[in-house]
C-alpha atoms as a PDB file:
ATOM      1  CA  UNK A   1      63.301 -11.052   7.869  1.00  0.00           C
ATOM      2  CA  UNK A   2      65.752  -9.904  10.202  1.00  0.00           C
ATOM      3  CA  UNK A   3      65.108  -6.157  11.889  1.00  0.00           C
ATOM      4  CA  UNK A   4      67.654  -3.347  12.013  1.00  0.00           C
ATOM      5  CA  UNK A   5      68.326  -0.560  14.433  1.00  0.00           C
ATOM      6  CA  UNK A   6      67.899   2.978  12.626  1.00  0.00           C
ATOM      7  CA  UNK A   7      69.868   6.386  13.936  1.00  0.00           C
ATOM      8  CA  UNK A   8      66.617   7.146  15.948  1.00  0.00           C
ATOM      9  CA  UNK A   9      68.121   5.065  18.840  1.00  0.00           C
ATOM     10  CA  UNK A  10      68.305   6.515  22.148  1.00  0.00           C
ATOM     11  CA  UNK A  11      70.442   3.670  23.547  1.00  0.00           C
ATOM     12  CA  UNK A  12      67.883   3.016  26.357  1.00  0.00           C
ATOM     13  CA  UNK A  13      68.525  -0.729  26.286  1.00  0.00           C
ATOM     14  CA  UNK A  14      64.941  -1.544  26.052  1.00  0.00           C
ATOM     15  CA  UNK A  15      64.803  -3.660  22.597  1.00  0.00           C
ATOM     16  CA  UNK A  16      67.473  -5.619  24.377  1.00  0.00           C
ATOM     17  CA  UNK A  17      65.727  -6.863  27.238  1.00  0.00           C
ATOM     18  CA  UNK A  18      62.445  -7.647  25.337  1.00  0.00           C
ATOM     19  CA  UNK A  19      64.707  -9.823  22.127  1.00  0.00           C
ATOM     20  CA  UNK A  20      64.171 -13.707  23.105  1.00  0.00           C
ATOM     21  CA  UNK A  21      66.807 -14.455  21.044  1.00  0.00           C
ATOM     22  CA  UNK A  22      69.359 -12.592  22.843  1.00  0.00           C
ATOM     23  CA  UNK A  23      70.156 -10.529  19.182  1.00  0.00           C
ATOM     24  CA  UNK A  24      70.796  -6.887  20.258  1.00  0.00           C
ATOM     25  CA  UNK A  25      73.864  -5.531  21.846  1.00  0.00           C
ATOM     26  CA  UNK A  26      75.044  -2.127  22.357  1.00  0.00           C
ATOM     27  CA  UNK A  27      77.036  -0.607  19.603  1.00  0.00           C
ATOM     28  CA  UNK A  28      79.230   2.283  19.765  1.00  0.00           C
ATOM     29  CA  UNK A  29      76.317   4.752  19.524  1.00  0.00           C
ATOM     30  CA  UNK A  30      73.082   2.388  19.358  1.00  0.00           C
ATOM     31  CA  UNK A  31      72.448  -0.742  19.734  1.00  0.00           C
ATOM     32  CA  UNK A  32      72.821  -3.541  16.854  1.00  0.00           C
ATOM     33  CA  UNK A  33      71.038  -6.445  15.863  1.00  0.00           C
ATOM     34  CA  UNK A  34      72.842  -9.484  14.918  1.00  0.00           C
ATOM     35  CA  UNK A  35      70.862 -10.653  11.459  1.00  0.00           C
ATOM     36  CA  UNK A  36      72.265 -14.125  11.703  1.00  0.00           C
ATOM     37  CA  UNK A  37      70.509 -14.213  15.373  1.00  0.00           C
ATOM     38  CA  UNK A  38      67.560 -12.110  14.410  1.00  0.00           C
ATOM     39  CA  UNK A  39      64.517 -14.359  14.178  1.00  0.00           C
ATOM     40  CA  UNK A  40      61.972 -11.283  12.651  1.00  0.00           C
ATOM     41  CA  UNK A  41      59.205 -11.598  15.794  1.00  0.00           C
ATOM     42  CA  UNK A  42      59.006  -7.770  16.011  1.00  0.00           C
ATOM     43  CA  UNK A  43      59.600  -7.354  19.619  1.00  0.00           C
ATOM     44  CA  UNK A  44      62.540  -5.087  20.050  1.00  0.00           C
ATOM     45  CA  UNK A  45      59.847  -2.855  17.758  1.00  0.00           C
ATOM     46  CA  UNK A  46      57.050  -3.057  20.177  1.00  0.00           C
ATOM     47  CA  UNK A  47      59.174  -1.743  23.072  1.00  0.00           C
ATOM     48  CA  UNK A  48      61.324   0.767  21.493  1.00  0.00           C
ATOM     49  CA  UNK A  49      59.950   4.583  22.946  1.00  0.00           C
ATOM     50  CA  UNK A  50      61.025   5.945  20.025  1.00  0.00           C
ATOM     51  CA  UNK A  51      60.812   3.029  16.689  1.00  0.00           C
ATOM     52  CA  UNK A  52      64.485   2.585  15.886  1.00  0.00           C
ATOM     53  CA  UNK A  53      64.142  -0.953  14.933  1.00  0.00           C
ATOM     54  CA  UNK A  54      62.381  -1.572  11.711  1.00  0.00           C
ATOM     55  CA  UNK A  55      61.983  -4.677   9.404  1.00  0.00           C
ATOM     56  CA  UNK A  56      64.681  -4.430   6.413  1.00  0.00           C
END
């Protein structure tokens, strides 16, 4: 299931760097994830200081 970026973002950049999928850009005002792209592995979760992305 694909994750999605929640208001909480800080739009530090780090779920971006740690997505092997290459999934997450920078919106507007936080980052996105792409749920075509998104392959569900969590790790844009485990890196995020503050836990924007979440499972939907």
């Amino acid at each position: 299931m694909a994750y999605k970026i929640n208001n909480t973002c800080i739009n530090c950049g780090a779920c971006a760097s740690a997505c092997p999928v290459s999934a997450i850009s920078p919106g507007e005002f936080i980052y996105r994830i792409d749920p075509d792209i998104c392959v569900g592995c969590g790790a844009c979760a485990s890196v995020c200081p503050v836990g924007a992305p979440q499972d939907s």
